[in-house]
PDB file of N, CA and C in Angstrom:
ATOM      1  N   UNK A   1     -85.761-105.981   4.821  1.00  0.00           N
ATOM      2  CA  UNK A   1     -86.190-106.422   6.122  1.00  0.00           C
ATOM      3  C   UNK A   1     -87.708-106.289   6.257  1.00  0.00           C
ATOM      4  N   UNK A   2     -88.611-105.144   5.714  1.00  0.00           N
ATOM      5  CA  UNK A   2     -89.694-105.126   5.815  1.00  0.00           C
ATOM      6  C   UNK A   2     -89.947-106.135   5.020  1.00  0.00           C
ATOM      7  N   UNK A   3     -90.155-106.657   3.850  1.00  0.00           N
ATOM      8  CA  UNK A   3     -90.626-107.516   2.921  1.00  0.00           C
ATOM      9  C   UNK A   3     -90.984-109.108   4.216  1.00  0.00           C
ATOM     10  N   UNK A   4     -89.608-109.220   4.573  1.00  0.00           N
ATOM     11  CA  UNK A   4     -89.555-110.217   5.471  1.00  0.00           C
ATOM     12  C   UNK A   4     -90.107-110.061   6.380  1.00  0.00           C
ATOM     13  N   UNK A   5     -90.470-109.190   7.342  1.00  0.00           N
ATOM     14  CA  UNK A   5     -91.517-109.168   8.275  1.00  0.00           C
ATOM     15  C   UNK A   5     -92.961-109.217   7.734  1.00  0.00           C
ATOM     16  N   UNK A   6     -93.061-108.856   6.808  1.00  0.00           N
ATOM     17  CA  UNK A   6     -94.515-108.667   6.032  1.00  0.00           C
ATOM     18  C   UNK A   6     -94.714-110.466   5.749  1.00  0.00           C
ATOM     19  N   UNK A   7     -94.108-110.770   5.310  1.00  0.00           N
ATOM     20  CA  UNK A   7     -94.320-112.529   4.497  1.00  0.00           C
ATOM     21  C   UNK A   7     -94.166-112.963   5.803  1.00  0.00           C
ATOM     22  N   UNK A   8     -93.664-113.201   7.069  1.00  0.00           N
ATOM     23  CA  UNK A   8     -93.789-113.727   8.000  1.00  0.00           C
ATOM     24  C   UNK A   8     -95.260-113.434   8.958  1.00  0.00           C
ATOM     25  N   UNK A   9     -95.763-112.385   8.749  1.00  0.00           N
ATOM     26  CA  UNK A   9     -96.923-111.610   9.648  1.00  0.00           C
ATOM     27  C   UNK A   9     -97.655-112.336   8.825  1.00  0.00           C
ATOM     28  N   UNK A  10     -97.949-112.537   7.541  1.00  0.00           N
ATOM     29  CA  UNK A  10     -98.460-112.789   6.431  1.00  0.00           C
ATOM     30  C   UNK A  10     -98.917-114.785   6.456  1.00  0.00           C
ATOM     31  N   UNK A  11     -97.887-114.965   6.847  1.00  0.00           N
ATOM     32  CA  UNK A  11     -98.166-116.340   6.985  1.00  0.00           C
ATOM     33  C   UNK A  11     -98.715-117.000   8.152  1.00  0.00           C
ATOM     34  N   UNK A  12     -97.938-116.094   9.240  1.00  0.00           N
ATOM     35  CA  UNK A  12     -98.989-116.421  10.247  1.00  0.00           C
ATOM     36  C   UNK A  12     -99.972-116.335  10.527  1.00  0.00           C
ATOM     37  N   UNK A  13    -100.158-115.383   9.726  1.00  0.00           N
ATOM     38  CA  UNK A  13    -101.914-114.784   9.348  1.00  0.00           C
ATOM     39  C   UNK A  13    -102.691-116.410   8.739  1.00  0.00           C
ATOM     40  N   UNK A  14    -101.927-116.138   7.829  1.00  0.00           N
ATOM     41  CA  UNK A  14    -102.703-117.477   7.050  1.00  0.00           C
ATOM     42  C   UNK A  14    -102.786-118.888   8.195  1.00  0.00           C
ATOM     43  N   UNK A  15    -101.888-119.141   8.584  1.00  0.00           N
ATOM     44  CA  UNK A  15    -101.464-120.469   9.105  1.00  0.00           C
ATOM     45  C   UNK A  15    -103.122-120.472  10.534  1.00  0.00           C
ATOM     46  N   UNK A  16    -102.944-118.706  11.099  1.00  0.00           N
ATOM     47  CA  UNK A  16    -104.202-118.752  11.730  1.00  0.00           C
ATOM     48  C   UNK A  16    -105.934-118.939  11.583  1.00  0.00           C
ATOM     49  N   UNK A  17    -105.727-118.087  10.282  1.00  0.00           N
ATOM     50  CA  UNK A  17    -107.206-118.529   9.732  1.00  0.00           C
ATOM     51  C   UNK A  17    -107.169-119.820   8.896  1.00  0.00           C
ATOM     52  N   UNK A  18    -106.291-120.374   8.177  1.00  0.00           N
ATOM     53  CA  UNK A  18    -106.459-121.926   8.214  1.00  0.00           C
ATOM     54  C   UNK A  18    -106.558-123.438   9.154  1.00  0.00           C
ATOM     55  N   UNK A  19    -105.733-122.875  10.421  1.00  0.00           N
ATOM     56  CA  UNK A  19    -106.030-123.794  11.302  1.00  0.00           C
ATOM     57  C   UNK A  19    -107.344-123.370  11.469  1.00  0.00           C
ATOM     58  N   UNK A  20    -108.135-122.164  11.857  1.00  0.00           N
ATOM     59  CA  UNK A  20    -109.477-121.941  12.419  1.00  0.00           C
ATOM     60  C   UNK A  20    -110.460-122.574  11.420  1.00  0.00           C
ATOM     61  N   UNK A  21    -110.401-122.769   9.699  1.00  0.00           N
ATOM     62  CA  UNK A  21    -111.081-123.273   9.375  1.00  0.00           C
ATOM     63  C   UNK A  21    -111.279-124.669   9.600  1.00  0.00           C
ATOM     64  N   UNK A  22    -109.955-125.522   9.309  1.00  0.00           N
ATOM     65  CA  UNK A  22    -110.034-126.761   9.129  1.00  0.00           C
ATOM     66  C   UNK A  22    -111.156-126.761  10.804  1.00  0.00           C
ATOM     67  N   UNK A  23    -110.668-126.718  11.977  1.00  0.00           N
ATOM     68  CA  UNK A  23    -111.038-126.981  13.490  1.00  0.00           C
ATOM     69  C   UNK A  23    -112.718-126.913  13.013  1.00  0.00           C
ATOM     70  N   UNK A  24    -113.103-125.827  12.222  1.00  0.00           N
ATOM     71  CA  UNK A  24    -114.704-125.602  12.334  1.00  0.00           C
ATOM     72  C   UNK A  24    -115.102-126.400  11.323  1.00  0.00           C
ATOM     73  N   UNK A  25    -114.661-126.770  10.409  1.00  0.00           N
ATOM     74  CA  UNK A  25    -114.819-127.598   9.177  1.00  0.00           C
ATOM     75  C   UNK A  25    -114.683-129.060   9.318  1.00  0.00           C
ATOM     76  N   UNK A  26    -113.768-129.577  10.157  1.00  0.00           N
ATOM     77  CA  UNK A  26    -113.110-131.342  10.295  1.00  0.00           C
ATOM     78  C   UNK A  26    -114.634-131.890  10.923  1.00  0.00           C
ATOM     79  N   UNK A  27    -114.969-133.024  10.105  1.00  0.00           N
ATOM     80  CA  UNK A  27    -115.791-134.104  10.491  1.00  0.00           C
ATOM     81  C   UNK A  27    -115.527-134.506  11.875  1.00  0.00           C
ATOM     82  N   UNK A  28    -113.838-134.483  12.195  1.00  0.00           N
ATOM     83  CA  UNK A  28    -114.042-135.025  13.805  1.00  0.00           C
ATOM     84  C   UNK A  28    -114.148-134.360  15.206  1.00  0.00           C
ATOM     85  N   UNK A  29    -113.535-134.765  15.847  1.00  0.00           N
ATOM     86  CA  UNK A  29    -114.557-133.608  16.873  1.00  0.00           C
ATOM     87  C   UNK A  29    -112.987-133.423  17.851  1.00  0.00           C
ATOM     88  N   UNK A  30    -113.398-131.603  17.917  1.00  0.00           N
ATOM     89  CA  UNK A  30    -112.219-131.128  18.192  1.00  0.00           C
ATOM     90  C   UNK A  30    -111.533-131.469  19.159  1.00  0.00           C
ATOM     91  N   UNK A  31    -111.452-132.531  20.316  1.00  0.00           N
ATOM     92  CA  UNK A  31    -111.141-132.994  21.211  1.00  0.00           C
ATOM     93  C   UNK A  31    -109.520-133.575  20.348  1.00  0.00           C
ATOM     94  N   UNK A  32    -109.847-134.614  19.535  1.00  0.00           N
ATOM     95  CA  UNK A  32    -109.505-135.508  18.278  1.00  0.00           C
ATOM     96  C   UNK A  32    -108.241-134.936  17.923  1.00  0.00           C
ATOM     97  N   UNK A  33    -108.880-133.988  16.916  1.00  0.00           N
ATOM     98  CA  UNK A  33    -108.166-133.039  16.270  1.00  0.00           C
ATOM     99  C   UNK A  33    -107.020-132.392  17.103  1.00  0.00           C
ATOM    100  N   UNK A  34    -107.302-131.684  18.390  1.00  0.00           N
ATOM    101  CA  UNK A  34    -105.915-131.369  19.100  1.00  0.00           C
ATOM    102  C   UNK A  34    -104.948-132.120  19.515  1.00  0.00           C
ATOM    103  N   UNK A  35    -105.837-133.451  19.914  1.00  0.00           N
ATOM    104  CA  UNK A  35    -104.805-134.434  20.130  1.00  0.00           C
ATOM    105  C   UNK A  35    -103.597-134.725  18.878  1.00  0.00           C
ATOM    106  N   UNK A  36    -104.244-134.769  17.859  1.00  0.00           N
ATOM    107  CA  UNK A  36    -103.131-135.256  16.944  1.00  0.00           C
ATOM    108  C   UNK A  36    -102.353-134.020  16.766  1.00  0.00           C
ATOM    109  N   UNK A  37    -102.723-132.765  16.726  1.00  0.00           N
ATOM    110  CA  UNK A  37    -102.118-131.994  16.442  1.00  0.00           C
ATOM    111  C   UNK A  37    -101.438-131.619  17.515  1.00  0.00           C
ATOM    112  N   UNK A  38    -101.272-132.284  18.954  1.00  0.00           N
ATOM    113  CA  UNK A  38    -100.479-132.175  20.120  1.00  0.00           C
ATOM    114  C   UNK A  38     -99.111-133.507  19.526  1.00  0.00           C
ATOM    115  N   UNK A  39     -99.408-134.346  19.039  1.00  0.00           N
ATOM    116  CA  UNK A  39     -98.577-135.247  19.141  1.00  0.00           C
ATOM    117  C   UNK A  39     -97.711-135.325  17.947  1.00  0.00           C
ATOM    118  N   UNK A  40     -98.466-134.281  16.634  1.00  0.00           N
ATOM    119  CA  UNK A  40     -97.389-133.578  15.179  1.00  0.00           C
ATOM    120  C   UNK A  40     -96.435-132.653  15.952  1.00  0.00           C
ATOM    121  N   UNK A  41     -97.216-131.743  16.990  1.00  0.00           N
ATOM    122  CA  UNK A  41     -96.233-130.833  17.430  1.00  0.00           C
ATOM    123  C   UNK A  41     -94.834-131.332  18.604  1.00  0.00           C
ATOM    124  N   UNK A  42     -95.094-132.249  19.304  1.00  0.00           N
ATOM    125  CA  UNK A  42     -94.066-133.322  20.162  1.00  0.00           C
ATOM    126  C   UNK A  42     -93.217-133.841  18.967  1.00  0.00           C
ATOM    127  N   UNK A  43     -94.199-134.524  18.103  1.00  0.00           N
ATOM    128  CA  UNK A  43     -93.124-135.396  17.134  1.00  0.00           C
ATOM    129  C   UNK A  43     -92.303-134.430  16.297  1.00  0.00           C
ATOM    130  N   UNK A  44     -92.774-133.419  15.662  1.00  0.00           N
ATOM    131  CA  UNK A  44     -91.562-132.072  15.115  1.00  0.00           C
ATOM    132  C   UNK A  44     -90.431-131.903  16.020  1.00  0.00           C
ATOM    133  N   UNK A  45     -90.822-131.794  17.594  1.00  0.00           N
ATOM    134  CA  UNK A  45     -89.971-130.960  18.682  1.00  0.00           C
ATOM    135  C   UNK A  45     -88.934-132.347  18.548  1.00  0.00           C
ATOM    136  N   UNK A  46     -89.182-133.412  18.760  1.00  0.00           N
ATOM    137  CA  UNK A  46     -88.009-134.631  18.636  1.00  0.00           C
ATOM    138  C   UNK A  46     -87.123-134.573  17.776  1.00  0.00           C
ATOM    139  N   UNK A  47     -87.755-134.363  16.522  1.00  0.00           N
ATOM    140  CA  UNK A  47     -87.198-134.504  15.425  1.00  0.00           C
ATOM    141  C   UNK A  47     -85.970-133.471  15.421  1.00  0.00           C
ATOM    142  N   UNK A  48     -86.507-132.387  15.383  1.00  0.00           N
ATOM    143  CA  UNK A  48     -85.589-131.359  15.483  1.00  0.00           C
ATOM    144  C   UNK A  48     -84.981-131.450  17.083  1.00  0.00           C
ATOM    145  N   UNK A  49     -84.793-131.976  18.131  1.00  0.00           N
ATOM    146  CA  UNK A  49     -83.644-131.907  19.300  1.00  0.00           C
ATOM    147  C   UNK A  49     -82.935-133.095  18.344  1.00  0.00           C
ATOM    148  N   UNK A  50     -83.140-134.363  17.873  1.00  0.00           N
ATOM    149  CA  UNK A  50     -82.057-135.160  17.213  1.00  0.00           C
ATOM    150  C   UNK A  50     -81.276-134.654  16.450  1.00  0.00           C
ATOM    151  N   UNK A  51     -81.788-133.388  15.494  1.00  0.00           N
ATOM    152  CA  UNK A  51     -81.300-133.366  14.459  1.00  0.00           C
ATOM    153  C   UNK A  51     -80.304-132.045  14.993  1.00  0.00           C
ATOM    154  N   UNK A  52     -80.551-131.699  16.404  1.00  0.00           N
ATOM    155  CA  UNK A  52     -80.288-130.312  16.795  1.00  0.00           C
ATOM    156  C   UNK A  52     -78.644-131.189  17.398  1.00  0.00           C
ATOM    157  N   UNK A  53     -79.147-132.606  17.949  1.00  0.00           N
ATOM    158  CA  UNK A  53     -77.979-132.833  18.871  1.00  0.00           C
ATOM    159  C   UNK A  53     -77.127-133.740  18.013  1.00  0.00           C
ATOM    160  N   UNK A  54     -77.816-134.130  16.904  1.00  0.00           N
ATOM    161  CA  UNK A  54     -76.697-135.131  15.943  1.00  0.00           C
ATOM    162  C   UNK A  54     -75.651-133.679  15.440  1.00  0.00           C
ATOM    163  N   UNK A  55     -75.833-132.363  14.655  1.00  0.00           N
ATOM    164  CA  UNK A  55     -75.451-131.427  14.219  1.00  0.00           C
ATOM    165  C   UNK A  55     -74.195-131.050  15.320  1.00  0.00           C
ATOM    166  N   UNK A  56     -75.082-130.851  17.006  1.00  0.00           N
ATOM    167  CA  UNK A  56     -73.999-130.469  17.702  1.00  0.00           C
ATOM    168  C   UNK A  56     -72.615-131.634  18.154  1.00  0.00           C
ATOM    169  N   UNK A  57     -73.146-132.755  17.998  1.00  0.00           N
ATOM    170  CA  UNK A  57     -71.887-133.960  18.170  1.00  0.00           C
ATOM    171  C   UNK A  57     -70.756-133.583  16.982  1.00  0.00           C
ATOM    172  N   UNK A  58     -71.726-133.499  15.739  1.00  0.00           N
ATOM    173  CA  UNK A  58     -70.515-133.521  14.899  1.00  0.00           C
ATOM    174  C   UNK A  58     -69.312-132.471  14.609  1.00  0.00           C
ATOM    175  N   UNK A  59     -70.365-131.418  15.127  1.00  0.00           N
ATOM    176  CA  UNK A  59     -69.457-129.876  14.973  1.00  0.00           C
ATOM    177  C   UNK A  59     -68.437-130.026  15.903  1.00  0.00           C
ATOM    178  N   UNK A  60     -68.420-130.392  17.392  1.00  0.00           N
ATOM    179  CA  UNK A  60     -68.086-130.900  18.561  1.00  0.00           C
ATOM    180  C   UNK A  60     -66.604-131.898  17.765  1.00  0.00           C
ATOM    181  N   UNK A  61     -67.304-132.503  17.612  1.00  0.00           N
ATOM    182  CA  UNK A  61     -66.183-133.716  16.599  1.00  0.00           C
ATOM    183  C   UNK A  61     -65.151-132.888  15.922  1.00  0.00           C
ATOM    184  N   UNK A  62     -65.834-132.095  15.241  1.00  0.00           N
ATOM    185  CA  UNK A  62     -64.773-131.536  14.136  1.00  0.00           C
ATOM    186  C   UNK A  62     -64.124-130.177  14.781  1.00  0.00           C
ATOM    187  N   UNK A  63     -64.583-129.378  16.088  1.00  0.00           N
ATOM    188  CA  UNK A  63     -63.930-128.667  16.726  1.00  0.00           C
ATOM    189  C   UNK A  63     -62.888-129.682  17.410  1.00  0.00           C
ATOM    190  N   UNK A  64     -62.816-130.763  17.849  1.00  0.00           N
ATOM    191  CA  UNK A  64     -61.569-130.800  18.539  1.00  0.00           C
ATOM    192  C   UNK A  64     -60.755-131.480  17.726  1.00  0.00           C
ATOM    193  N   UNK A  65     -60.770-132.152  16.209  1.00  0.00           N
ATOM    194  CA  UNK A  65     -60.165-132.721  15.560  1.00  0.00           C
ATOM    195  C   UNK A  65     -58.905-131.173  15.010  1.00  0.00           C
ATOM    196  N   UNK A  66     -59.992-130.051  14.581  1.00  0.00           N
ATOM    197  CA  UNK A  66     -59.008-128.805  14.374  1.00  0.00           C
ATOM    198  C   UNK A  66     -58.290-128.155  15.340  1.00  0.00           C
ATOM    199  N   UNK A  67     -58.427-128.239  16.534  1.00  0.00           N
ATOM    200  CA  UNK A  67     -58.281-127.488  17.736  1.00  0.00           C
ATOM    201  C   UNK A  67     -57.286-128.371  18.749  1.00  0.00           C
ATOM    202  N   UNK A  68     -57.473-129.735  18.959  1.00  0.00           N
ATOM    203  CA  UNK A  68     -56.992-130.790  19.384  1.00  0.00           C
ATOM    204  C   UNK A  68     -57.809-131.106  21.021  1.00  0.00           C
ATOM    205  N   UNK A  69     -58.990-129.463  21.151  1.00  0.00           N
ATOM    206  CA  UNK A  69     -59.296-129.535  22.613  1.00  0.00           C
ATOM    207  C   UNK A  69     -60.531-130.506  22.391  1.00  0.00           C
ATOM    208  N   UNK A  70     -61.205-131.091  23.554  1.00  0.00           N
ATOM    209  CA  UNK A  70     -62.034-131.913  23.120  1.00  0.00           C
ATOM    210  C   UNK A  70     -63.337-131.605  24.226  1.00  0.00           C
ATOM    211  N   UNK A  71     -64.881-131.293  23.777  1.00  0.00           N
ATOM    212  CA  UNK A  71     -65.247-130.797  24.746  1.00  0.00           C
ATOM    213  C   UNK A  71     -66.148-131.614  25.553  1.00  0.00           C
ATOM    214  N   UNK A  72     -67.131-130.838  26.675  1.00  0.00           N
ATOM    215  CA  UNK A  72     -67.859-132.348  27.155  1.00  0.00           C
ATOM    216  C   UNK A  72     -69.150-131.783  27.018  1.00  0.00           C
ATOM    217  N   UNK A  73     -69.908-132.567  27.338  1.00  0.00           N
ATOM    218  CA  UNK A  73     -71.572-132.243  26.915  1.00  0.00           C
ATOM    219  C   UNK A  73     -72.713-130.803  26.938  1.00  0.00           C
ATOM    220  N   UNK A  74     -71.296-130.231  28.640  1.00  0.00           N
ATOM    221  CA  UNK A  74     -72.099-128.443  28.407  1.00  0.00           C
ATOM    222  C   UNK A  74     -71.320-127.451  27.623  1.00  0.00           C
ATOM    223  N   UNK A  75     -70.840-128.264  26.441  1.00  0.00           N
ATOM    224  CA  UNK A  75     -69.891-126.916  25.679  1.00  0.00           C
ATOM    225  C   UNK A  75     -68.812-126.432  26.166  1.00  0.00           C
ATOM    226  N   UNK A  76     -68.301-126.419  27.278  1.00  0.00           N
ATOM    227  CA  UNK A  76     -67.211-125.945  27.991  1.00  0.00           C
ATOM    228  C   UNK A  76     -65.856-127.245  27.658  1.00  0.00           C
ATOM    229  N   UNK A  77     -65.116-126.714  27.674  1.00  0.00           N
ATOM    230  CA  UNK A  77     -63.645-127.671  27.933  1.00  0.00           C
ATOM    231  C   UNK A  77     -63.265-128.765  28.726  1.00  0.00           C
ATOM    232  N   UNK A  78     -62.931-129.627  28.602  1.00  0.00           N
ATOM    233  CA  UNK A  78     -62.235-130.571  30.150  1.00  0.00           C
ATOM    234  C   UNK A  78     -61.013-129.951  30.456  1.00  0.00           C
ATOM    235  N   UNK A  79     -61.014-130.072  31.722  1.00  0.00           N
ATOM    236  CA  UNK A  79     -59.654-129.559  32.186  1.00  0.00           C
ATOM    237  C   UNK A  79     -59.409-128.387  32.600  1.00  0.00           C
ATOM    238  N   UNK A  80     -60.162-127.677  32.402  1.00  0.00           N
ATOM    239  CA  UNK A  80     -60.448-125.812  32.449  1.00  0.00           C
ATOM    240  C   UNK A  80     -60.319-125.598  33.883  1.00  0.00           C
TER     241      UNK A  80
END
């Protein structure tokens, strides 16, 4: 468990002083730069709710195919 907290502290470490370089280093001007890096971080967050809500349809699918109950969009049961 320590190892794993260490490589995680560790990377964030890094991930911090590398974003700080590129920002002081990039030819363009940091206005620029956040923007795109506002619209990598939106476009990740999409990516992953699709991939979060394609995962939960199918599990959904295959819980009521084993179960026969079938559920509705807040996780709970019909009919309950």
């Amino acid at each position: 468990m320590r190892k794993l907290m260490l490589f995680i502290v560790g990377a964030l470490l890094g991930l911090a002083i590398g974003s700080t370089v590129v920002l002081l280093l990039t030819p363009t001007s940091g206005k620029t730069v956040r923007g795109r890096a506002k619209s990598r971080y939106q476009e990740a967050v999409n990516v992953a709710r699709s991939a979060s809500d394609a995962k939960r349809t199918a599990l959904e699918a295959e819980l009521a195919q084993l179960t026969g109950v079938k559920l509705n969009g807040t996780g709970s049961s019909k009919g309950r």
